[in-house]
PDB file of N, CA and C in Angstrom:
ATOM      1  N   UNK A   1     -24.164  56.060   5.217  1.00  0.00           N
ATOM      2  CA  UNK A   1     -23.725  56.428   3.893  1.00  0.00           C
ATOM      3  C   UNK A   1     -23.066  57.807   3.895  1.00  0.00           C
ATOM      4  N   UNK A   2     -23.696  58.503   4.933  1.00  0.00           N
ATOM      5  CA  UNK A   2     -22.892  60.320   4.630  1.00  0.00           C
ATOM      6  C   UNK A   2     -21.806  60.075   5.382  1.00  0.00           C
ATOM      7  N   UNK A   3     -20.943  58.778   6.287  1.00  0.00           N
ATOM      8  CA  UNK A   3     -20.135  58.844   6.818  1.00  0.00           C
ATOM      9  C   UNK A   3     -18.949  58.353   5.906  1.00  0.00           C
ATOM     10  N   UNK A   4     -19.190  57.288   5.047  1.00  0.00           N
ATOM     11  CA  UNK A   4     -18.748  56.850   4.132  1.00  0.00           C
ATOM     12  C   UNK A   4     -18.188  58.228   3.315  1.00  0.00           C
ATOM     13  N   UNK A   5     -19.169  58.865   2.703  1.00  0.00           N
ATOM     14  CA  UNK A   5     -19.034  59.805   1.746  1.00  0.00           C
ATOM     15  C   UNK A   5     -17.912  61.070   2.661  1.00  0.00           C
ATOM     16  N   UNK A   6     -17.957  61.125   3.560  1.00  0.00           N
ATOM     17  CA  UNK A   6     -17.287  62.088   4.466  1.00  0.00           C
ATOM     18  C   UNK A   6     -15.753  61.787   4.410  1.00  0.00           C
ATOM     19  N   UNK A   7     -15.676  60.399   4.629  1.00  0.00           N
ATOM     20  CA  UNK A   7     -14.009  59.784   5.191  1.00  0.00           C
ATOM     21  C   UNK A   7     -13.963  59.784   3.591  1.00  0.00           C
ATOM     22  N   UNK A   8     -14.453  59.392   2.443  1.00  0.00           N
ATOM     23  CA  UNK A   8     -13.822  59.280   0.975  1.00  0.00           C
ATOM     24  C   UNK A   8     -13.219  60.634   0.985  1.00  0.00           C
ATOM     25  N   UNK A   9     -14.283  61.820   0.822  1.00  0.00           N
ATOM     26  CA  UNK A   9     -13.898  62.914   1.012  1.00  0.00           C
ATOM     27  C   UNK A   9     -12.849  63.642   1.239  1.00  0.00           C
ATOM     28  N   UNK A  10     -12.582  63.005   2.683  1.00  0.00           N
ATOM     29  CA  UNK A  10     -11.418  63.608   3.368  1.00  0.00           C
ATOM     30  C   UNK A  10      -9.564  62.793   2.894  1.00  0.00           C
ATOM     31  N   UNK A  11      -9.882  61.376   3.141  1.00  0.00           N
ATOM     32  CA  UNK A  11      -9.141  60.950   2.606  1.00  0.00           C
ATOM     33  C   UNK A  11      -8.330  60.998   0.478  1.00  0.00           C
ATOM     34  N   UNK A  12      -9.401  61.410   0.228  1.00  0.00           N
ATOM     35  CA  UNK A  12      -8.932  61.205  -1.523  1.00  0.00           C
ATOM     36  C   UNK A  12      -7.827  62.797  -1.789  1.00  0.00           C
ATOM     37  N   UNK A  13      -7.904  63.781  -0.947  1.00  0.00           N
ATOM     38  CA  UNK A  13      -7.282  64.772  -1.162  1.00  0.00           C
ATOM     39  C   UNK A  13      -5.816  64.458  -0.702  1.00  0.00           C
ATOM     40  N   UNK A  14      -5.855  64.020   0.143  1.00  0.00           N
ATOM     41  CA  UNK A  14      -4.418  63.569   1.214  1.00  0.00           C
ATOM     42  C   UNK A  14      -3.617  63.232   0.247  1.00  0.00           C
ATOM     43  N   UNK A  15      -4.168  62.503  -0.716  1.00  0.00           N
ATOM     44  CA  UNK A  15      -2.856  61.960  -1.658  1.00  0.00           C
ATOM     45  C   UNK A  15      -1.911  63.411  -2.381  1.00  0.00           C
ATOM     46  N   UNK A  16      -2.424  63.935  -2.702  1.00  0.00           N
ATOM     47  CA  UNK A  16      -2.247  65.528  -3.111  1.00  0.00           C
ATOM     48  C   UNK A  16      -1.288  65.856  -2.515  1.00  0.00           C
ATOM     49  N   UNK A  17      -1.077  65.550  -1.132  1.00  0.00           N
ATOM     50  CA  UNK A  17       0.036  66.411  -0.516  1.00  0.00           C
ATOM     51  C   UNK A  17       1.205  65.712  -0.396  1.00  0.00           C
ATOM     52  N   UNK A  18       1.009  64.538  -1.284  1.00  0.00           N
ATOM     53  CA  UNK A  18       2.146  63.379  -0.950  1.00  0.00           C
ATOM     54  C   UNK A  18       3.426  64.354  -1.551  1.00  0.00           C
ATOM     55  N   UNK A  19       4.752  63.936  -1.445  1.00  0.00           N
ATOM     56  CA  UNK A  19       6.302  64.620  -1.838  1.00  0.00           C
ATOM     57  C   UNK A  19       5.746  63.553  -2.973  1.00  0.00           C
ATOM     58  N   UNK A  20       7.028  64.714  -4.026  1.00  0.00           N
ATOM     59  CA  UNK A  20       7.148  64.266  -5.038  1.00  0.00           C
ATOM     60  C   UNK A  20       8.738  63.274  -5.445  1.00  0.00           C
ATOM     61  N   UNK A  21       8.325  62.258  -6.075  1.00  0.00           N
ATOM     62  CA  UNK A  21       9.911  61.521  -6.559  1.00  0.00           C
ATOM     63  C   UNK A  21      10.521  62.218  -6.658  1.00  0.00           C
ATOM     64  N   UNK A  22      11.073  63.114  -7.411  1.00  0.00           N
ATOM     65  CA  UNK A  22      12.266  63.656  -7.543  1.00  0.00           C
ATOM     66  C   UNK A  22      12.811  64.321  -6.615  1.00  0.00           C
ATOM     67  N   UNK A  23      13.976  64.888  -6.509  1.00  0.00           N
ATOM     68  CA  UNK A  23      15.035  65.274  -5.769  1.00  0.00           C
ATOM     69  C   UNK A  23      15.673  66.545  -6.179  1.00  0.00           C
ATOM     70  N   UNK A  24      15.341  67.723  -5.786  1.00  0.00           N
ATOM     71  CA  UNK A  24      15.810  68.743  -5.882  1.00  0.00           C
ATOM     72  C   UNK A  24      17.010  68.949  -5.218  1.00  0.00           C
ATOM     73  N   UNK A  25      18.563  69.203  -6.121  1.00  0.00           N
ATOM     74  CA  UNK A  25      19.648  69.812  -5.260  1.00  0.00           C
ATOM     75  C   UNK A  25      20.247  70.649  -5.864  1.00  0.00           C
ATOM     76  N   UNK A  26      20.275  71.557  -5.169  1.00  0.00           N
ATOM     77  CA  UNK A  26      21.148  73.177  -5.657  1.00  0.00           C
ATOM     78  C   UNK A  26      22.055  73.181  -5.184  1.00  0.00           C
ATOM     79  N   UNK A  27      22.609  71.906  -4.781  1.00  0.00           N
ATOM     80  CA  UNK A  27      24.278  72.250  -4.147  1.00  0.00           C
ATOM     81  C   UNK A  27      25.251  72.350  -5.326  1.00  0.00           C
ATOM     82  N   UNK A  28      25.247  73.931  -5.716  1.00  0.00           N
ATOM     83  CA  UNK A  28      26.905  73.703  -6.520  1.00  0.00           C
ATOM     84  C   UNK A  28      28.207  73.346  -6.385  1.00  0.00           C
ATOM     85  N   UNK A  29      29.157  73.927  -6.384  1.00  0.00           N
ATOM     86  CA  UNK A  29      30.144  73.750  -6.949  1.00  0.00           C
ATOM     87  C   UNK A  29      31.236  73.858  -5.676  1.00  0.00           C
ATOM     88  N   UNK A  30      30.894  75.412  -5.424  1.00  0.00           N
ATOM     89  CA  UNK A  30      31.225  75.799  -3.697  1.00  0.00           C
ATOM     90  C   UNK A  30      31.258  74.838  -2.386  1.00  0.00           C
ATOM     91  N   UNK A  31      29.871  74.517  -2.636  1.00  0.00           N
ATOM     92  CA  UNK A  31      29.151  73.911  -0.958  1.00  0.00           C
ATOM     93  C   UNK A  31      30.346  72.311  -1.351  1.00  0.00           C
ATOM     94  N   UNK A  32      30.213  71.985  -2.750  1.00  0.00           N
ATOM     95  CA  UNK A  32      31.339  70.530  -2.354  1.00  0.00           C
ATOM     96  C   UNK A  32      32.479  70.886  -2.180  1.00  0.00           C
ATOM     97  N   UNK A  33      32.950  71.932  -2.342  1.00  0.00           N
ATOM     98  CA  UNK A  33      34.333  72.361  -1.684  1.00  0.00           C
ATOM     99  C   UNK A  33      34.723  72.490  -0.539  1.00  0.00           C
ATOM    100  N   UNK A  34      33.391  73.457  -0.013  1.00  0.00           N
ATOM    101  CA  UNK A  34      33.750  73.586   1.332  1.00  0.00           C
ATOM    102  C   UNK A  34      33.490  72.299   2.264  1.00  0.00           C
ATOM    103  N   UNK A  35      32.368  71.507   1.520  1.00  0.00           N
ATOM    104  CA  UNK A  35      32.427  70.210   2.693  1.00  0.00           C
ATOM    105  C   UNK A  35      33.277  69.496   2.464  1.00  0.00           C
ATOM    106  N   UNK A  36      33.979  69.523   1.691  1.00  0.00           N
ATOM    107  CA  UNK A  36      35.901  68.455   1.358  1.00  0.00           C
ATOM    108  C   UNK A  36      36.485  69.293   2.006  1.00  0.00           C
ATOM    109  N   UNK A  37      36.617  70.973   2.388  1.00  0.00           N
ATOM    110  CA  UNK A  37      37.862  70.789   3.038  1.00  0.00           C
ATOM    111  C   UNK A  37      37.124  70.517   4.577  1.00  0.00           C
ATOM    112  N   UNK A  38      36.152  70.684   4.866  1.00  0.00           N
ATOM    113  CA  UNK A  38      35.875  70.514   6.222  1.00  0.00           C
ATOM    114  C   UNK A  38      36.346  68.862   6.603  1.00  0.00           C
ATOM    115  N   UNK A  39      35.869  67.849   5.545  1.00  0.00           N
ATOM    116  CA  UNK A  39      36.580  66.602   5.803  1.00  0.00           C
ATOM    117  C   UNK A  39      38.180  66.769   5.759  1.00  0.00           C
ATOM    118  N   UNK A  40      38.988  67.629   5.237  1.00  0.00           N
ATOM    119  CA  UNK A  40      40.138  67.861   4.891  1.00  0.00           C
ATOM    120  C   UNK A  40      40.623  68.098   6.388  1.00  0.00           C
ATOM    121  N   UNK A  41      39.688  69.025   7.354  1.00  0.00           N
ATOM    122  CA  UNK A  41      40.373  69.689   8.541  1.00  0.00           C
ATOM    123  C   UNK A  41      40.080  68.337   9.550  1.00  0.00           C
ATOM    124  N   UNK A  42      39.214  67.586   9.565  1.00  0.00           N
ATOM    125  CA  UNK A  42      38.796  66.370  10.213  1.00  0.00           C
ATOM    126  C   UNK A  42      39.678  65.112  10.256  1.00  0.00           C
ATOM    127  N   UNK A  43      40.183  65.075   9.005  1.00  0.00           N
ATOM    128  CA  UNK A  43      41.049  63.957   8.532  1.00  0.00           C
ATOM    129  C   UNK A  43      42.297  64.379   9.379  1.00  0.00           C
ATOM    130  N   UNK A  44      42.937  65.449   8.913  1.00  0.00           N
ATOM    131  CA  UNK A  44      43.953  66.280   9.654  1.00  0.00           C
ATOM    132  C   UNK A  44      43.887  66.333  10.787  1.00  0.00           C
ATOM    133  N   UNK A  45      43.105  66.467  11.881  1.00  0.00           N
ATOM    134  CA  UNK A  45      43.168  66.425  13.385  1.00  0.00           C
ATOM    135  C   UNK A  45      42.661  65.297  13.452  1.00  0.00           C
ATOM    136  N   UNK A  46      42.768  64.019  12.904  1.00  0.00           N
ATOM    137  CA  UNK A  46      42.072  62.747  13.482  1.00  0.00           C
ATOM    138  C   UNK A  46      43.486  61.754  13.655  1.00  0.00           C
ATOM    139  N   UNK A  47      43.877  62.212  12.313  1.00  0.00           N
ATOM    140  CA  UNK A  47      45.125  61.093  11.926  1.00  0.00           C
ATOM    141  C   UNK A  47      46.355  61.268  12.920  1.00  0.00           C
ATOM    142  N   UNK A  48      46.663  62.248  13.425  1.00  0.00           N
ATOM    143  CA  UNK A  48      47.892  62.398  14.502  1.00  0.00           C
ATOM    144  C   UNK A  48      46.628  62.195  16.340  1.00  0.00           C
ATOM    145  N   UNK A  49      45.829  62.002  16.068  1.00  0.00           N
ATOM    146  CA  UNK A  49      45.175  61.745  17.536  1.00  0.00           C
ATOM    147  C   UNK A  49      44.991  60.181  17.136  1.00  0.00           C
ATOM    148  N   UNK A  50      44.874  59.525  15.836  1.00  0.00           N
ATOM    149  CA  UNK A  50      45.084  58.009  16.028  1.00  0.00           C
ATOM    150  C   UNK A  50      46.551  57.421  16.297  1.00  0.00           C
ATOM    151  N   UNK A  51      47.281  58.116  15.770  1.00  0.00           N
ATOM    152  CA  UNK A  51      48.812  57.726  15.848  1.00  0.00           C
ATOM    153  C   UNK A  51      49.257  57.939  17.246  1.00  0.00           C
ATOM    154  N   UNK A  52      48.703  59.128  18.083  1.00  0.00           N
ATOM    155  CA  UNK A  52      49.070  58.943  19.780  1.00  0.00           C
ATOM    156  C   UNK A  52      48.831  57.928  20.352  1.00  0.00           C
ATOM    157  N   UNK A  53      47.618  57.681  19.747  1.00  0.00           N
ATOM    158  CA  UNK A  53      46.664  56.263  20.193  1.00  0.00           C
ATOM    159  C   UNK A  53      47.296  55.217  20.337  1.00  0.00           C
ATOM    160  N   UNK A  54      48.233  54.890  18.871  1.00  0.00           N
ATOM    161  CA  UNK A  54      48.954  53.468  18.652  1.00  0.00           C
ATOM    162  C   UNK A  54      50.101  53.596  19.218  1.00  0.00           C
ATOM    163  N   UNK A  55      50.928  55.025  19.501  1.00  0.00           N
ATOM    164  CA  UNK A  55      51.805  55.205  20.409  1.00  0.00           C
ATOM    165  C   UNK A  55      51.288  54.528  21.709  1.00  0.00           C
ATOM    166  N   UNK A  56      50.284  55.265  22.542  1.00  0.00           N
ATOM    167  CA  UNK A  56      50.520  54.955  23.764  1.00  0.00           C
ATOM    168  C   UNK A  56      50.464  53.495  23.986  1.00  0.00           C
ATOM    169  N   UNK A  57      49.468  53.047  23.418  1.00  0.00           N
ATOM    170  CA  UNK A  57      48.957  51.525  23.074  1.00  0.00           C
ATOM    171  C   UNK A  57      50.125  50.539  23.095  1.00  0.00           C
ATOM    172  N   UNK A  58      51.296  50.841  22.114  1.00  0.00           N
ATOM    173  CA  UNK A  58      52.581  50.134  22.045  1.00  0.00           C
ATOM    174  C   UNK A  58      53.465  50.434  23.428  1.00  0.00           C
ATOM    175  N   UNK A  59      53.466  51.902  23.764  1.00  0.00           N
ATOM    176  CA  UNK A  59      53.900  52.401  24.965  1.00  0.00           C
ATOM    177  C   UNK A  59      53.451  51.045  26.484  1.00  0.00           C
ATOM    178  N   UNK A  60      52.043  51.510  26.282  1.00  0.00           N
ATOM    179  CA  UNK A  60      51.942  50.250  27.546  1.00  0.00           C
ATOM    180  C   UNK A  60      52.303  48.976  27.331  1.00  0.00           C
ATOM    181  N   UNK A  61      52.072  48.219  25.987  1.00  0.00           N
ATOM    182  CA  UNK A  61      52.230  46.784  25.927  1.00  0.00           C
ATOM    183  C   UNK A  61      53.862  46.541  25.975  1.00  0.00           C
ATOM    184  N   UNK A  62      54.815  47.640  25.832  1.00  0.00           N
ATOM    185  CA  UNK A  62      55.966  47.120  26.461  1.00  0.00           C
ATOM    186  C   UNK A  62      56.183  47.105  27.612  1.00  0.00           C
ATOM    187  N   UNK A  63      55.936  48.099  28.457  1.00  0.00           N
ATOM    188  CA  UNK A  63      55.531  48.516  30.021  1.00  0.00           C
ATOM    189  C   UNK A  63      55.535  47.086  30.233  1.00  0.00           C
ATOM    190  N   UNK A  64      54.161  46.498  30.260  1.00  0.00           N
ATOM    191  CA  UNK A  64      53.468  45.427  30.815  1.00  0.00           C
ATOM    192  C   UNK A  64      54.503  44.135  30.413  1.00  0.00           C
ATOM    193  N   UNK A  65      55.181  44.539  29.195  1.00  0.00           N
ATOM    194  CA  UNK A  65      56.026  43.347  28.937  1.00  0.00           C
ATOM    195  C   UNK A  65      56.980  43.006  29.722  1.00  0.00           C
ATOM    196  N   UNK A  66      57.762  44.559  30.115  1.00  0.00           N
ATOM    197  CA  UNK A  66      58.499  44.640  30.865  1.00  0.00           C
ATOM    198  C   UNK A  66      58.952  44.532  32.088  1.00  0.00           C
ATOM    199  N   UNK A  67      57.666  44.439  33.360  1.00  0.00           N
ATOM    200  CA  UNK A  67      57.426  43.585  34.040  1.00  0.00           C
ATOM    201  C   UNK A  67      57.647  42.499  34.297  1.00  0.00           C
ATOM    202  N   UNK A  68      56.847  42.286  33.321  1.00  0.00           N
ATOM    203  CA  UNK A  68      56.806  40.237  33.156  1.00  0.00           C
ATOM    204  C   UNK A  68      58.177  39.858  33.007  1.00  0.00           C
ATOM    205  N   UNK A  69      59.081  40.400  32.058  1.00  0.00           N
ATOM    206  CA  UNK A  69      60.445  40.130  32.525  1.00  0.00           C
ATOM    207  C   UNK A  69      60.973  40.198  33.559  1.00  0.00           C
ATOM    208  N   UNK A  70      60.768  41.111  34.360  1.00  0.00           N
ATOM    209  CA  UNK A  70      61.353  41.479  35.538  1.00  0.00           C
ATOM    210  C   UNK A  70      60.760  40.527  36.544  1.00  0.00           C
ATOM    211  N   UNK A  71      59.568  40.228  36.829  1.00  0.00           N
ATOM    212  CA  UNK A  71      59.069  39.403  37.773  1.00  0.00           C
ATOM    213  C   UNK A  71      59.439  38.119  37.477  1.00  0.00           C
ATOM    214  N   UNK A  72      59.916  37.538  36.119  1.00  0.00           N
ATOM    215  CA  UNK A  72      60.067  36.229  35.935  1.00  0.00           C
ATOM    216  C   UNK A  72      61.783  35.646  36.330  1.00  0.00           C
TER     217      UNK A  72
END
């Protein structure tokens, strides 16, 4: 019985420390600015490193086409 009474004990407080539902955010006004332009600088160095991409990509598949003409 005092083991019982021990684990109730210990366990009934635990709930206490649970997080609470809500959601605290202090991100104003600033911090979404600066993380748009950081997507701003991301977007910007992504979009001309995809377009090399589809360059080279087209680059080889004529290559390879070009071959095949030649060998045929």
């Amino acid at each position: 019985m005092k083991a019982l009474a021990t684990i109730i004990g210990i366990i009934t407080p635990a709930t206490a420390f649970a997080a609470s539902a809500e959601r605290t955010d202090n991100s104003g006004i600033f911090v979404w600015l600066f993380l748009g332009f950081c997507a701003l600088i991301i977007v910007a160095q992504a979009l001309p490193a995809i377009l090399m991409l589809l360059g080279v990509t087209k680059g080889l598949r004529a290559r390879t086409e070009a071959r095949e003409t030649v060998k045929s």
